[in-house]
PDB file of N, CA and C in Angstrom:
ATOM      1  N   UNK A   1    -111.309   4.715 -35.933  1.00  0.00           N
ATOM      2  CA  UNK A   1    -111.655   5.554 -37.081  1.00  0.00           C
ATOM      3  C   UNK A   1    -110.925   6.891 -36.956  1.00  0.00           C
ATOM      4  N   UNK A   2    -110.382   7.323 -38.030  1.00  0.00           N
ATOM      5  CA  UNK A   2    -109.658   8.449 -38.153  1.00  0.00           C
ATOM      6  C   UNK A   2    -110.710   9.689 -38.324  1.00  0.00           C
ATOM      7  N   UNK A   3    -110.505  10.645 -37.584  1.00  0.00           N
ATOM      8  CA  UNK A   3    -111.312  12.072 -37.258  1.00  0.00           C
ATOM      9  C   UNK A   3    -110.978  12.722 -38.703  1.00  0.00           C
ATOM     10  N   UNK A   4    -111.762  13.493 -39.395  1.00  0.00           N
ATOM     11  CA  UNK A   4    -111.613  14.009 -40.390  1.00  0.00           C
ATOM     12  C   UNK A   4    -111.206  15.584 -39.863  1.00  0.00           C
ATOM     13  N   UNK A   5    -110.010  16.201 -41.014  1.00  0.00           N
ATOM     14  CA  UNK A   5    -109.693  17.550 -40.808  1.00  0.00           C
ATOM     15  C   UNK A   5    -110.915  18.459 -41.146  1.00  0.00           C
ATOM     16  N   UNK A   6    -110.839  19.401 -40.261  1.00  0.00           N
ATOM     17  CA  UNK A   6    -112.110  20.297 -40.698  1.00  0.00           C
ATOM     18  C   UNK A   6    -111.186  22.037 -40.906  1.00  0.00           C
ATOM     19  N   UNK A   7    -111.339  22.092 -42.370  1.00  0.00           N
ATOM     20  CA  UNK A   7    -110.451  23.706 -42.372  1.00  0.00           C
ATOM     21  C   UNK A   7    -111.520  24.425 -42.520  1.00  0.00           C
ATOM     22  N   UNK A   8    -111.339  26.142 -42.528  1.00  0.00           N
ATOM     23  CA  UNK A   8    -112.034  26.728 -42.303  1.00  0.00           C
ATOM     24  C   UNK A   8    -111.713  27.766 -43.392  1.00  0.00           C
ATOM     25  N   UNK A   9    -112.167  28.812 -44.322  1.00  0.00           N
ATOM     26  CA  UNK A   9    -111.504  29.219 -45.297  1.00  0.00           C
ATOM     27  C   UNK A   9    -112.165  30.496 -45.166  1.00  0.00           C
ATOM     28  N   UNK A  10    -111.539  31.507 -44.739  1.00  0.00           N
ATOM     29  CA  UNK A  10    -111.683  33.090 -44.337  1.00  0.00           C
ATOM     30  C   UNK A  10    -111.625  33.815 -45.824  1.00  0.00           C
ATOM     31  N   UNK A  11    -112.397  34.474 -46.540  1.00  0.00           N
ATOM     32  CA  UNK A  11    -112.412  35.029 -47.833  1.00  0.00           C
ATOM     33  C   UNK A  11    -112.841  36.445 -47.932  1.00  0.00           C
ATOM     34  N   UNK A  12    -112.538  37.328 -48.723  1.00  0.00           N
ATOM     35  CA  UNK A  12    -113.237  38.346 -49.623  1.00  0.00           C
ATOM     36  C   UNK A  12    -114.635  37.913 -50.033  1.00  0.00           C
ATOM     37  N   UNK A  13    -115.753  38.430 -49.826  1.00  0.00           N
ATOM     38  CA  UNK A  13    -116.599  37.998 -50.965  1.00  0.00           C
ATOM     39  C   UNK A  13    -117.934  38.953 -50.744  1.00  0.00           C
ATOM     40  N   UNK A  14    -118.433  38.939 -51.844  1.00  0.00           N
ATOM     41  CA  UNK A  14    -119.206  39.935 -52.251  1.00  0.00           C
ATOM     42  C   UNK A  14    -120.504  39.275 -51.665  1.00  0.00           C
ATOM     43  N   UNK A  15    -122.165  39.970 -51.314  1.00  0.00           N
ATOM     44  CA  UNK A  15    -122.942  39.288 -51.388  1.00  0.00           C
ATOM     45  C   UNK A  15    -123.844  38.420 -52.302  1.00  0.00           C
ATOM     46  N   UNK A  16    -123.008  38.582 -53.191  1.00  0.00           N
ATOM     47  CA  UNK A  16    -123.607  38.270 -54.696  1.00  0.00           C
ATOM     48  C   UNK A  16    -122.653  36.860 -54.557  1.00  0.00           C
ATOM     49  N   UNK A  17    -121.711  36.381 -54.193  1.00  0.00           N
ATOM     50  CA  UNK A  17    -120.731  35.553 -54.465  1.00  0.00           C
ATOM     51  C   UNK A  17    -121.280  34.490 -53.287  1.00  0.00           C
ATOM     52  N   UNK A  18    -121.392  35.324 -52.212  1.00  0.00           N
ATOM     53  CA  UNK A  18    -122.469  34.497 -50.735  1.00  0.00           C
ATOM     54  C   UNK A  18    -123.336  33.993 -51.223  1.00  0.00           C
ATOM     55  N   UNK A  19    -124.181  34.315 -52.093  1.00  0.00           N
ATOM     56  CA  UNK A  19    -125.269  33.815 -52.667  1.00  0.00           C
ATOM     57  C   UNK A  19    -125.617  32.648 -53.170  1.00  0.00           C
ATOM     58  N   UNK A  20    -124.262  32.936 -54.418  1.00  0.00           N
ATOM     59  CA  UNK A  20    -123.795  31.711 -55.820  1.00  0.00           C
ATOM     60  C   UNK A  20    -123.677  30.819 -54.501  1.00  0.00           C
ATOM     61  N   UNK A  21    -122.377  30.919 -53.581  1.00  0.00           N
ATOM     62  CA  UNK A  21    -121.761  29.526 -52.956  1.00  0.00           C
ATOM     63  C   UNK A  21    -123.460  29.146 -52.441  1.00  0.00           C
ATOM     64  N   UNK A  22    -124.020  29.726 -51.480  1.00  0.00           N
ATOM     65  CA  UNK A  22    -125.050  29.025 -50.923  1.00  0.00           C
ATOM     66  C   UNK A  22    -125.698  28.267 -51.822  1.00  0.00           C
ATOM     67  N   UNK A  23    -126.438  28.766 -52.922  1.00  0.00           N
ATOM     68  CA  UNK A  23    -127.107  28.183 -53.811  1.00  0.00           C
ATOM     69  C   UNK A  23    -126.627  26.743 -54.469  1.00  0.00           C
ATOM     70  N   UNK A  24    -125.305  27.280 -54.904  1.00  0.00           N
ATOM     71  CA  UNK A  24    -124.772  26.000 -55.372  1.00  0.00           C
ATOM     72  C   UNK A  24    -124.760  24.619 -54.065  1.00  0.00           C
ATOM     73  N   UNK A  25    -124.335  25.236 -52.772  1.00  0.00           N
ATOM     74  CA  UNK A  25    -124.406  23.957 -51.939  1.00  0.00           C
ATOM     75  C   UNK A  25    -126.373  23.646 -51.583  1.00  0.00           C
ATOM     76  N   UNK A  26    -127.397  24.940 -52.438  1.00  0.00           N
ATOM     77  CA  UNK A  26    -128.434  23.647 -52.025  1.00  0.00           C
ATOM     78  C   UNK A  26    -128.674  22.652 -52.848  1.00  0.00           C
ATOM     79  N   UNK A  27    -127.763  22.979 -54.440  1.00  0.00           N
ATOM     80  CA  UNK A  27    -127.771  22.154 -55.185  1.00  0.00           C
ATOM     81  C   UNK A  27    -127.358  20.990 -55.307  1.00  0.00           C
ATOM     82  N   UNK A  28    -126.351  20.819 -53.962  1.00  0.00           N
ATOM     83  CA  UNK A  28    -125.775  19.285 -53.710  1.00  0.00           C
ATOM     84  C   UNK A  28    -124.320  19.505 -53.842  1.00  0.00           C
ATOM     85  N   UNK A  29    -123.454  20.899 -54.232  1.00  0.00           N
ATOM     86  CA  UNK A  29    -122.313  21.031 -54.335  1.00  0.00           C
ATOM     87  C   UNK A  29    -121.749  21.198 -53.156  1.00  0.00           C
ATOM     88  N   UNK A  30    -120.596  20.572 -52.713  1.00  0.00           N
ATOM     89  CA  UNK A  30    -119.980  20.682 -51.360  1.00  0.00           C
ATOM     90  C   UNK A  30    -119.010  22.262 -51.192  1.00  0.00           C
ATOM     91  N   UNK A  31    -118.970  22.701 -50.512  1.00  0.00           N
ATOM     92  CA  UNK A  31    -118.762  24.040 -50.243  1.00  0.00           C
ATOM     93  C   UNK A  31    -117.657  24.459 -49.581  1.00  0.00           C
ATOM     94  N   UNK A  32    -117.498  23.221 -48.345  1.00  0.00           N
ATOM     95  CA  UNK A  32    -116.726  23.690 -47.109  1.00  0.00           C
ATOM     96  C   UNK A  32    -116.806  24.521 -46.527  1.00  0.00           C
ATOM     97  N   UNK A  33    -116.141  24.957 -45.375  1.00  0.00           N
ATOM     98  CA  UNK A  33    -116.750  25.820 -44.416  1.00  0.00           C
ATOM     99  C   UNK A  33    -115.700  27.083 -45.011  1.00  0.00           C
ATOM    100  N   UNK A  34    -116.661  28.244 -44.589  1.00  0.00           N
ATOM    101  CA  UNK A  34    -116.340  29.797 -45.293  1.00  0.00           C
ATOM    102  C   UNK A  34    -116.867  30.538 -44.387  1.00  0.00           C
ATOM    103  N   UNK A  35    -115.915  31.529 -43.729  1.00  0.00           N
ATOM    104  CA  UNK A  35    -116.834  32.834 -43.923  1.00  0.00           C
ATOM    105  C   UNK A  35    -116.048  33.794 -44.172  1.00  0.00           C
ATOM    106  N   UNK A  36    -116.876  34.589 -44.662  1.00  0.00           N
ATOM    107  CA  UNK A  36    -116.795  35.521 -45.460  1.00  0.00           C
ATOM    108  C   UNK A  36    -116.750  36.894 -44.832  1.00  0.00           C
ATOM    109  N   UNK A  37    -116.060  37.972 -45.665  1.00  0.00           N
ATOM    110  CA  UNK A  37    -116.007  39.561 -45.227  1.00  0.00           C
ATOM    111  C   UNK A  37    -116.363  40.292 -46.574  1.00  0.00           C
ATOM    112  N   UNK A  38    -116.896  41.299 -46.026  1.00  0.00           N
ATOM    113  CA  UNK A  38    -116.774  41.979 -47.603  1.00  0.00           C
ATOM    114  C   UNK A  38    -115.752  42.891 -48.051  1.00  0.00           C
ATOM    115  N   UNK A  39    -114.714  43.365 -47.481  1.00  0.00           N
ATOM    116  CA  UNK A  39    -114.014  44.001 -47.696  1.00  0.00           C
ATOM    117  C   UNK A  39    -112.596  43.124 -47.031  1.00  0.00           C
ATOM    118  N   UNK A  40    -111.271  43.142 -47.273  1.00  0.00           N
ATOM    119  CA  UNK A  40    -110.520  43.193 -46.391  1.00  0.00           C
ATOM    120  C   UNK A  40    -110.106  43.942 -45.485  1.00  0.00           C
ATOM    121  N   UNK A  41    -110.380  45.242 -45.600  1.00  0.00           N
ATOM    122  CA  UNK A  41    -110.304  46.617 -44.039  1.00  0.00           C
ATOM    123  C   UNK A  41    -111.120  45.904 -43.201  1.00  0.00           C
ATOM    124  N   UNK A  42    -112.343  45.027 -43.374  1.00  0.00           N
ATOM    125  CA  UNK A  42    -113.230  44.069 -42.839  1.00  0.00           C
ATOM    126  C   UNK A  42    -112.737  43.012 -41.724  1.00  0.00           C
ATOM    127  N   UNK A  43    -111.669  41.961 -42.624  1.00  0.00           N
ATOM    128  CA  UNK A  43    -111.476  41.174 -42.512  1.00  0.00           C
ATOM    129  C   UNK A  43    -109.787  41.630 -41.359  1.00  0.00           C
ATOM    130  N   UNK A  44    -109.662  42.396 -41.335  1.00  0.00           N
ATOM    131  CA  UNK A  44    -107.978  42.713 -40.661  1.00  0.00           C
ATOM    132  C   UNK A  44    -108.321  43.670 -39.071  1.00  0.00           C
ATOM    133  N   UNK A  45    -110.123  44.388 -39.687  1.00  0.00           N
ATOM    134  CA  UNK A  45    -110.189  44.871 -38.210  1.00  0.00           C
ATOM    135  C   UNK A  45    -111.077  43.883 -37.463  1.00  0.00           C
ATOM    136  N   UNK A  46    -111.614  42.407 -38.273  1.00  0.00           N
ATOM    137  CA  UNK A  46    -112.151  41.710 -37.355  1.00  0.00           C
ATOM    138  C   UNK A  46    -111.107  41.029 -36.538  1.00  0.00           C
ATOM    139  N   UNK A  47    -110.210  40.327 -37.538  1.00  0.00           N
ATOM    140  CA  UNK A  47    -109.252  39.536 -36.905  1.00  0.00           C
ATOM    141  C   UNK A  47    -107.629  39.897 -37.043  1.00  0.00           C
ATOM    142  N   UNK A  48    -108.101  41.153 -35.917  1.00  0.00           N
ATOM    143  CA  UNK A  48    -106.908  41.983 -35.628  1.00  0.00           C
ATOM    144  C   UNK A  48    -105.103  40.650 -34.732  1.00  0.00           C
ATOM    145  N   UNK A  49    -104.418  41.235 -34.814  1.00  0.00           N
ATOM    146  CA  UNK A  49    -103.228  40.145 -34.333  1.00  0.00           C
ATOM    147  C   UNK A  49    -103.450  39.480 -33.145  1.00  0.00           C
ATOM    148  N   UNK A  50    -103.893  39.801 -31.707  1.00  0.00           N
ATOM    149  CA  UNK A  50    -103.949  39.653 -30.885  1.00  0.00           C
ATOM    150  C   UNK A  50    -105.530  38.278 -30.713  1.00  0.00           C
ATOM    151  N   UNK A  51    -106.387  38.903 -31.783  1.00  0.00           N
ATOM    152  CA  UNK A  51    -107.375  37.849 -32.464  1.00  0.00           C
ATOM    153  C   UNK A  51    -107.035  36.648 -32.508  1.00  0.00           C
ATOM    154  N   UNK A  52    -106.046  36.832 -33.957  1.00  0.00           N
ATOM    155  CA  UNK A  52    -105.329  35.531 -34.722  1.00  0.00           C
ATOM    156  C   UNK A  52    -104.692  34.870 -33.806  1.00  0.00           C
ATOM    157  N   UNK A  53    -103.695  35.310 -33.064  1.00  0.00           N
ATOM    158  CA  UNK A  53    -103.010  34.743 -31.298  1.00  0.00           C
ATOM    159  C   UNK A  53    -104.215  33.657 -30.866  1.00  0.00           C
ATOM    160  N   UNK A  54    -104.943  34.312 -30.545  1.00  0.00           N
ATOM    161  CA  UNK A  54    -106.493  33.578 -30.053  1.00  0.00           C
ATOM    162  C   UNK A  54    -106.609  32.442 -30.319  1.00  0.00           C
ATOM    163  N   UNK A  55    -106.996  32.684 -32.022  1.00  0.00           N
ATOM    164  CA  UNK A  55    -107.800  31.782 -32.605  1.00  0.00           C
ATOM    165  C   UNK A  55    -106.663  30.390 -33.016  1.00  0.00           C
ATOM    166  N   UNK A  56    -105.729  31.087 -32.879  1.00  0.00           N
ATOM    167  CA  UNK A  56    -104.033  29.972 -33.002  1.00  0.00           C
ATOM    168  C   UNK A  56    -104.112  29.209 -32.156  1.00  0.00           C
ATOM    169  N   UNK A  57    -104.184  29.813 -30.611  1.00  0.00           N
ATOM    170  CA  UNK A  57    -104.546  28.851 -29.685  1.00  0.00           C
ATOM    171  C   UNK A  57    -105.623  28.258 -29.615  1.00  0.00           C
ATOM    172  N   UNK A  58    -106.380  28.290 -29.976  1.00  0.00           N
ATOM    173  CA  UNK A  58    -107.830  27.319 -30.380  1.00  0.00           C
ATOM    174  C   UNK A  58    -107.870  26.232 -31.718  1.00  0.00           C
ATOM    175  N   UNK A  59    -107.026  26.579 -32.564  1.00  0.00           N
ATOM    176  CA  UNK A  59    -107.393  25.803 -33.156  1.00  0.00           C
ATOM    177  C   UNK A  59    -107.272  24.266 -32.964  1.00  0.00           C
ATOM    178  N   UNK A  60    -107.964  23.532 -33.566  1.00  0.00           N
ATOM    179  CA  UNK A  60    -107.913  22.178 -32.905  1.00  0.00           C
ATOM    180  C   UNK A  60    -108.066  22.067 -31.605  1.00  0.00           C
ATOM    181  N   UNK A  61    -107.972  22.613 -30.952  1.00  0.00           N
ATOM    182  CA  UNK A  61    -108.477  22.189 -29.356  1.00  0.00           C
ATOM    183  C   UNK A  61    -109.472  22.288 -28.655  1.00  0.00           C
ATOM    184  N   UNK A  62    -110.844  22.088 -29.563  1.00  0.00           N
ATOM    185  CA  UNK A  62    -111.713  21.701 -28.736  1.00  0.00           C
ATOM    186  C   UNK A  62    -112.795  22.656 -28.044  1.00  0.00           C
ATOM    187  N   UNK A  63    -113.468  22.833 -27.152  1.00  0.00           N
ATOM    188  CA  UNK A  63    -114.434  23.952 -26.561  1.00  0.00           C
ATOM    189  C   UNK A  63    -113.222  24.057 -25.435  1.00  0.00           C
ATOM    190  N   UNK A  64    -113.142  25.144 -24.773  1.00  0.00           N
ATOM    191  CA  UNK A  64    -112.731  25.928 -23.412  1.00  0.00           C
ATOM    192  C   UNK A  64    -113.380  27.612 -23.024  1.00  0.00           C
ATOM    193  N   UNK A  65    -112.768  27.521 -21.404  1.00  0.00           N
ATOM    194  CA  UNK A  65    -113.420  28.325 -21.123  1.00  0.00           C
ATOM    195  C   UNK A  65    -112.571  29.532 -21.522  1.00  0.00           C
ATOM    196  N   UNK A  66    -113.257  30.675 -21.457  1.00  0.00           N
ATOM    197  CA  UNK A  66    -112.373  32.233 -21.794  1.00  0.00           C
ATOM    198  C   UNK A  66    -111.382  32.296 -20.917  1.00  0.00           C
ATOM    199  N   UNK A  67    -111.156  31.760 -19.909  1.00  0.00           N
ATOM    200  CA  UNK A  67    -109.749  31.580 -18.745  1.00  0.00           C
ATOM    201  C   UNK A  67    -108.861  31.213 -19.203  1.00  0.00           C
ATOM    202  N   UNK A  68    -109.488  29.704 -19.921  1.00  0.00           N
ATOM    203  CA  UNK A  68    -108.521  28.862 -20.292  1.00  0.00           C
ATOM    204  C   UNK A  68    -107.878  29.344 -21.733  1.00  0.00           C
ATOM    205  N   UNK A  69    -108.715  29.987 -22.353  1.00  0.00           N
ATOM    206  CA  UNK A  69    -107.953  30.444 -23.370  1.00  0.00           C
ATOM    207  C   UNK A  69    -107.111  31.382 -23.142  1.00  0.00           C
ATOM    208  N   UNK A  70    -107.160  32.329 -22.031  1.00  0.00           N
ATOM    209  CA  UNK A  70    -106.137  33.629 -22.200  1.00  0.00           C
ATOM    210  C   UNK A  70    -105.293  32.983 -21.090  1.00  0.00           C
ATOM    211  N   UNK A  71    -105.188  31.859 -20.538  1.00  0.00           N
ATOM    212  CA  UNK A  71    -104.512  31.242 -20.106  1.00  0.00           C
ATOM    213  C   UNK A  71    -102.843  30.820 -21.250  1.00  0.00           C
ATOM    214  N   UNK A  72    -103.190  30.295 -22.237  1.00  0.00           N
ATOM    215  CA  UNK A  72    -102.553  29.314 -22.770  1.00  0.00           C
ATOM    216  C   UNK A  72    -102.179  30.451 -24.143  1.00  0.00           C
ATOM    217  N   UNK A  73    -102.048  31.562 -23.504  1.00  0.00           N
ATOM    218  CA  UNK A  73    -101.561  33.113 -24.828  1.00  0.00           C
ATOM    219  C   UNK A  73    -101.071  34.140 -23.558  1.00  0.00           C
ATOM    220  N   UNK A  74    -101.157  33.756 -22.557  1.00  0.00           N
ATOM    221  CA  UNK A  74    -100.914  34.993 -21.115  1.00  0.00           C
ATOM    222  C   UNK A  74    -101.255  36.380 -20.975  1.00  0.00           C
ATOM    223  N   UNK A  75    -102.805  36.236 -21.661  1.00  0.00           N
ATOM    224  CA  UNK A  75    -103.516  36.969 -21.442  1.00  0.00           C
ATOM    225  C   UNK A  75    -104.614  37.491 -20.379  1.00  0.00           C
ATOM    226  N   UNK A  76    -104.759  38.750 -20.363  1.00  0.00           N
ATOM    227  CA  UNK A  76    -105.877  38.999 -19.309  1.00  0.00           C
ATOM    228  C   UNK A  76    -107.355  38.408 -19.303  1.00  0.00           C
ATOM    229  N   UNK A  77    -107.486  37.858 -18.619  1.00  0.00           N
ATOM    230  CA  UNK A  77    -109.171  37.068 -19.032  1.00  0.00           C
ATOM    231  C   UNK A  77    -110.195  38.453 -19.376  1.00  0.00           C
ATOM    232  N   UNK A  78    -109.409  39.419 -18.947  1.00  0.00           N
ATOM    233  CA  UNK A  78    -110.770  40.435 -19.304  1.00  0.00           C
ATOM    234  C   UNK A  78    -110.518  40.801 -20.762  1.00  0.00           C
ATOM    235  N   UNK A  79    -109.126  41.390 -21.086  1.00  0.00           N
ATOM    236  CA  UNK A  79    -109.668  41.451 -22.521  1.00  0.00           C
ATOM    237  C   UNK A  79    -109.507  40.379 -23.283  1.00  0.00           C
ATOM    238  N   UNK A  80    -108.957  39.093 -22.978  1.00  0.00           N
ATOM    239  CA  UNK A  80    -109.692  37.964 -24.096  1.00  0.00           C
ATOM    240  C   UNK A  80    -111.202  37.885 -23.978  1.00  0.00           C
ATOM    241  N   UNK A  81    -111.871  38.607 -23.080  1.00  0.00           N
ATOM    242  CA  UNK A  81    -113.232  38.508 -22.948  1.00  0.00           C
ATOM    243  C   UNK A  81    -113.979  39.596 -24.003  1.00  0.00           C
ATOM    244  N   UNK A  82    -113.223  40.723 -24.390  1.00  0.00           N
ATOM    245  CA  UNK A  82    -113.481  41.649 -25.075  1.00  0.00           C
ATOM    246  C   UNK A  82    -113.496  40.606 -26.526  1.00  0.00           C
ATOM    247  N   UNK A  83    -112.509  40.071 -27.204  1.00  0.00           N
ATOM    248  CA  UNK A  83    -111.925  39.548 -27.934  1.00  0.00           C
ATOM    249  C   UNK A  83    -113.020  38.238 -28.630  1.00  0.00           C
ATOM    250  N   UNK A  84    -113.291  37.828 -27.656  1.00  0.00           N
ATOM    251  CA  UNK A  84    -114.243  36.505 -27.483  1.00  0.00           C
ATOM    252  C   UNK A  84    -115.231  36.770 -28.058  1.00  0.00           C
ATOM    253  N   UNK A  85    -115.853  37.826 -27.255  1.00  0.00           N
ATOM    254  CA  UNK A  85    -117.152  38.542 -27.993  1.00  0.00           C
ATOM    255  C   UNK A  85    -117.333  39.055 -29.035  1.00  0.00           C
ATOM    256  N   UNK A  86    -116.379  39.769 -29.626  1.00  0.00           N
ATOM    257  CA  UNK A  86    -116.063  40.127 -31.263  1.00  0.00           C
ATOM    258  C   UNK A  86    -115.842  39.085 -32.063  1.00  0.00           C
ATOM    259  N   UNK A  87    -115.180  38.204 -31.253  1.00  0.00           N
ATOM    260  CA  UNK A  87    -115.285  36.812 -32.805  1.00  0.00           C
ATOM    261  C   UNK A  87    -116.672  36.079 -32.601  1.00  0.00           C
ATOM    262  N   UNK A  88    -117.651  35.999 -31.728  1.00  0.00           N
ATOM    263  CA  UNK A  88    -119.018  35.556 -31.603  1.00  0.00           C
ATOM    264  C   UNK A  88    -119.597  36.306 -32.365  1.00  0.00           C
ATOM    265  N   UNK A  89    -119.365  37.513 -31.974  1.00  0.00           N
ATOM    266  CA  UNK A  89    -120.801  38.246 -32.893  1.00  0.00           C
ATOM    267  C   UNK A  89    -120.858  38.158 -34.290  1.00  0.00           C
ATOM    268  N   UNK A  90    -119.293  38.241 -34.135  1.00  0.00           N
ATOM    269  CA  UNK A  90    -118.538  38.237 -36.240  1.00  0.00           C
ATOM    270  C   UNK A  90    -118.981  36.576 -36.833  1.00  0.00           C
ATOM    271  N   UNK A  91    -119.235  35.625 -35.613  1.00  0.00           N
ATOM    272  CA  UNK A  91    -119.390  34.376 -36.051  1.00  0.00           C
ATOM    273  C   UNK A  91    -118.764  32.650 -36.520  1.00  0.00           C
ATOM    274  N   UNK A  92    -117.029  33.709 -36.068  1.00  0.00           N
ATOM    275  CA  UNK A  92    -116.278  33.175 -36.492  1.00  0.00           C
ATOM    276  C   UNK A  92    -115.858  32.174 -34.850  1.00  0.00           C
ATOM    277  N   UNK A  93    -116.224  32.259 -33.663  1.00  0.00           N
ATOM    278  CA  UNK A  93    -116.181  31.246 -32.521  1.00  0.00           C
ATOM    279  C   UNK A  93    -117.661  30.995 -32.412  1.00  0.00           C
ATOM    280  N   UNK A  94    -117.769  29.737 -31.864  1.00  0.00           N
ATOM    281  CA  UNK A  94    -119.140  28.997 -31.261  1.00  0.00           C
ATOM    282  C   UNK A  94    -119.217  29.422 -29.424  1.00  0.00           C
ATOM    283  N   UNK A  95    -120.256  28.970 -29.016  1.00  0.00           N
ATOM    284  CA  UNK A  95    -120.291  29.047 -27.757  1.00  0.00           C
ATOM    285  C   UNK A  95    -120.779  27.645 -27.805  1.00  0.00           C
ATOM    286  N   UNK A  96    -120.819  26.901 -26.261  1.00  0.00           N
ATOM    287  CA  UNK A  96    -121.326  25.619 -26.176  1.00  0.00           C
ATOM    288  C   UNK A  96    -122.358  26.260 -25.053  1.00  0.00           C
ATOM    289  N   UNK A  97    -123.489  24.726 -25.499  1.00  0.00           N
ATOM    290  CA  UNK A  97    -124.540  24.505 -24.155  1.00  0.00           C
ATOM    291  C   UNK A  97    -123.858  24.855 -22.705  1.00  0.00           C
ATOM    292  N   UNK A  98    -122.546  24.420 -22.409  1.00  0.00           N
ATOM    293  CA  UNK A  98    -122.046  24.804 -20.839  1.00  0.00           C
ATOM    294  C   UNK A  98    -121.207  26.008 -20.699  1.00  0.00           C
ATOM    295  N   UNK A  99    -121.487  26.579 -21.693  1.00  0.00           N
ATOM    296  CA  UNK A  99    -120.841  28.148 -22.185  1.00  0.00           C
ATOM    297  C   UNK A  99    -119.604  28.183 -22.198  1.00  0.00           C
ATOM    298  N   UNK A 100    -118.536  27.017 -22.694  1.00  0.00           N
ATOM    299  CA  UNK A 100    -117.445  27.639 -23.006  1.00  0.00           C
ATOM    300  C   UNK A 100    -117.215  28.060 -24.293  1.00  0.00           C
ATOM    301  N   UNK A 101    -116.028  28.337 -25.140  1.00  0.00           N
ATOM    302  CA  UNK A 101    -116.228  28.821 -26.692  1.00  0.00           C
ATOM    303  C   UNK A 101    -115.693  27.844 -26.944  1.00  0.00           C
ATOM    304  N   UNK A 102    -115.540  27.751 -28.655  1.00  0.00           N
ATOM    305  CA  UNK A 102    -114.802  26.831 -29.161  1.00  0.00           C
ATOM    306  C   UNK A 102    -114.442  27.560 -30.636  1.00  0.00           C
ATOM    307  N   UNK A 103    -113.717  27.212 -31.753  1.00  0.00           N
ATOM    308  CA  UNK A 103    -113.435  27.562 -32.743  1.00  0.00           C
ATOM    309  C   UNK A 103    -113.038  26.139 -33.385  1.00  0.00           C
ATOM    310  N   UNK A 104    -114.497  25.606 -34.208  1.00  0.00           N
ATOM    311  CA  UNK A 104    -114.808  24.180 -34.384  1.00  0.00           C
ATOM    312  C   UNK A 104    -113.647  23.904 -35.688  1.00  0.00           C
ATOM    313  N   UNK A 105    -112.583  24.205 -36.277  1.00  0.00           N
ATOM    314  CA  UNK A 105    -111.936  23.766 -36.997  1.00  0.00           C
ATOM    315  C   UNK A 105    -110.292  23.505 -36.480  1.00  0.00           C
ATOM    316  N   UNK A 106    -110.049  22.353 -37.060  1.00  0.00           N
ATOM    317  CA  UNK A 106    -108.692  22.197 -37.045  1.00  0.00           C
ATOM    318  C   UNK A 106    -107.730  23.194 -37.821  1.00  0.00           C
ATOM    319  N   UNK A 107    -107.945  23.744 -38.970  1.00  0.00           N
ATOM    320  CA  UNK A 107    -107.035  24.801 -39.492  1.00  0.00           C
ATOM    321  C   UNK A 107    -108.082  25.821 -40.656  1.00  0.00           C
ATOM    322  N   UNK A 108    -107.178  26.992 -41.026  1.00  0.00           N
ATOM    323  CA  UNK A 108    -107.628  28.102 -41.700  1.00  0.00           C
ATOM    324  C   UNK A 108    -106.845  28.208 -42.353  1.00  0.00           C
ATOM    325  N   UNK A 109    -107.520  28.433 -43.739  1.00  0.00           N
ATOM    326  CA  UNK A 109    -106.900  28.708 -45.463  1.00  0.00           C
ATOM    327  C   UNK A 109    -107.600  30.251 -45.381  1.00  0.00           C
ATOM    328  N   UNK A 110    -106.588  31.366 -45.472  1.00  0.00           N
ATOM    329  CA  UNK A 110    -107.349  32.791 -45.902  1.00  0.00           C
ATOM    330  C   UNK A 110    -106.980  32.743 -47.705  1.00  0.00           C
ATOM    331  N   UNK A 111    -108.209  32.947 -47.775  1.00  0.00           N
ATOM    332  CA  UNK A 111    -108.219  33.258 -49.634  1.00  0.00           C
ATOM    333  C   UNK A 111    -108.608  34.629 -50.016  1.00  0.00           C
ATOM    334  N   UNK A 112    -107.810  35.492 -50.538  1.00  0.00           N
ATOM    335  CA  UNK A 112    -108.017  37.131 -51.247  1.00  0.00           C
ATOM    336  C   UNK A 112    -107.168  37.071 -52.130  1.00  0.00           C
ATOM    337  N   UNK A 113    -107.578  37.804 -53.155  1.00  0.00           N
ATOM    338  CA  UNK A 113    -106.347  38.605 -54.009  1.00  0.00           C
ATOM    339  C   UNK A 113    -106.407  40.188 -53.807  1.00  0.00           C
ATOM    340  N   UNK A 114    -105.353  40.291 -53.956  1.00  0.00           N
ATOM    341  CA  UNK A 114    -104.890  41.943 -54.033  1.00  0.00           C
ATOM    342  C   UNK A 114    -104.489  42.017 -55.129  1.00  0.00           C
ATOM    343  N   UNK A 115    -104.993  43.731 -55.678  1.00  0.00           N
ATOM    344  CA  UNK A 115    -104.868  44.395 -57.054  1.00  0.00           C
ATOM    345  C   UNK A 115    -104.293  45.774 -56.917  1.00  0.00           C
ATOM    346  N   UNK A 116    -104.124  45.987 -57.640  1.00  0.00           N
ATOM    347  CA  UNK A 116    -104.035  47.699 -58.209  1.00  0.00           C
ATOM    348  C   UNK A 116    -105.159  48.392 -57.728  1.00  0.00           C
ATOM    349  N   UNK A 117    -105.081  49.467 -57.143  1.00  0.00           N
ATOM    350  CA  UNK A 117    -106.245  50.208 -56.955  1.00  0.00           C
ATOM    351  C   UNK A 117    -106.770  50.864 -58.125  1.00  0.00           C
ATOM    352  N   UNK A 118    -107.846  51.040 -57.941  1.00  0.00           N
ATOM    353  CA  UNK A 118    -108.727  51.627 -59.079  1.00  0.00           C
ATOM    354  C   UNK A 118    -108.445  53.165 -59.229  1.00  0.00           C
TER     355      UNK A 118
END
C-alpha cells in the first residue's frame, strides 16, 4: 500500500478565518493540515532561515533526536536545541513518547498575499 503525502500549509490568517476553517471541518469539510500566524512579521520571526534549514531537514524523515537533526544541517546541538523549542511551542514540530521531535509532514505549501500598504 502506497503511504499517502501529508503537506502542511503555513498561512496568514485572522482569528476569525481560524474559526470559519475549524467550523467548517466540524461540519464534515476536509481542511488539511494548517497552521496559521496572524501576521507575517509573525510568520518570518517564527520561521526564521536557519528554522526553515531545520525543518528542510525534517521533512519527510520521520521522528529524530535534536543531535540527529543538527547533525544532518552541521549544526550545534545546542542551538538547534534553542530552535527546537521555538518550533514546539509555536506548534509547528511534535515531540514523541521517547522524546525525539518530528515534523509529521512530507512537504509545506506557504499561502499569503501581499498588498499595498494601507
Amino acid at each position: 500500500m502506497e503511504a499517502c503525502m501529508t503537506t502542511v500549509t503555513f498561512s496568514i490568517a485572522s482569528r476569525g478565518d481560524v474559526t470559519r476553517r475549524t467550523l467548517a471541518a466540524f461540519g464534515g469539510e476536509r481542511q488539511g493540515a494548517h497552521i496559521s500566524f496572524e501576521s507575517v512579521e509573525l510568520l518570518w520571526r517564527t520561521l526564521t532561515r536557519k528554522r526553515w534549514e531545520l525543518l528542510k531537514s525534517m521533512t519527510g524523515e520521520g521522528a529524530m533526536t535534536i543531535r540527529e537533526a543538527a547533525r544532518r544541517i552541521g549544526r550545534d546541538g545546542k542551538a538547534v536545541h534553542g530552535d527546537v523549542q521555538a518550533l514546539l511551542i509555536a506548534g509547528i514540530l511534535d515531540r514523541t513518547a521517547d522524546g525525539r521531535v518530528v515534523f509529521p509532514y512530507d512537504a509545506v505549501h506557504v499561502d499569503f498575499t501581499l498588498t499595498k500598504a494601507a
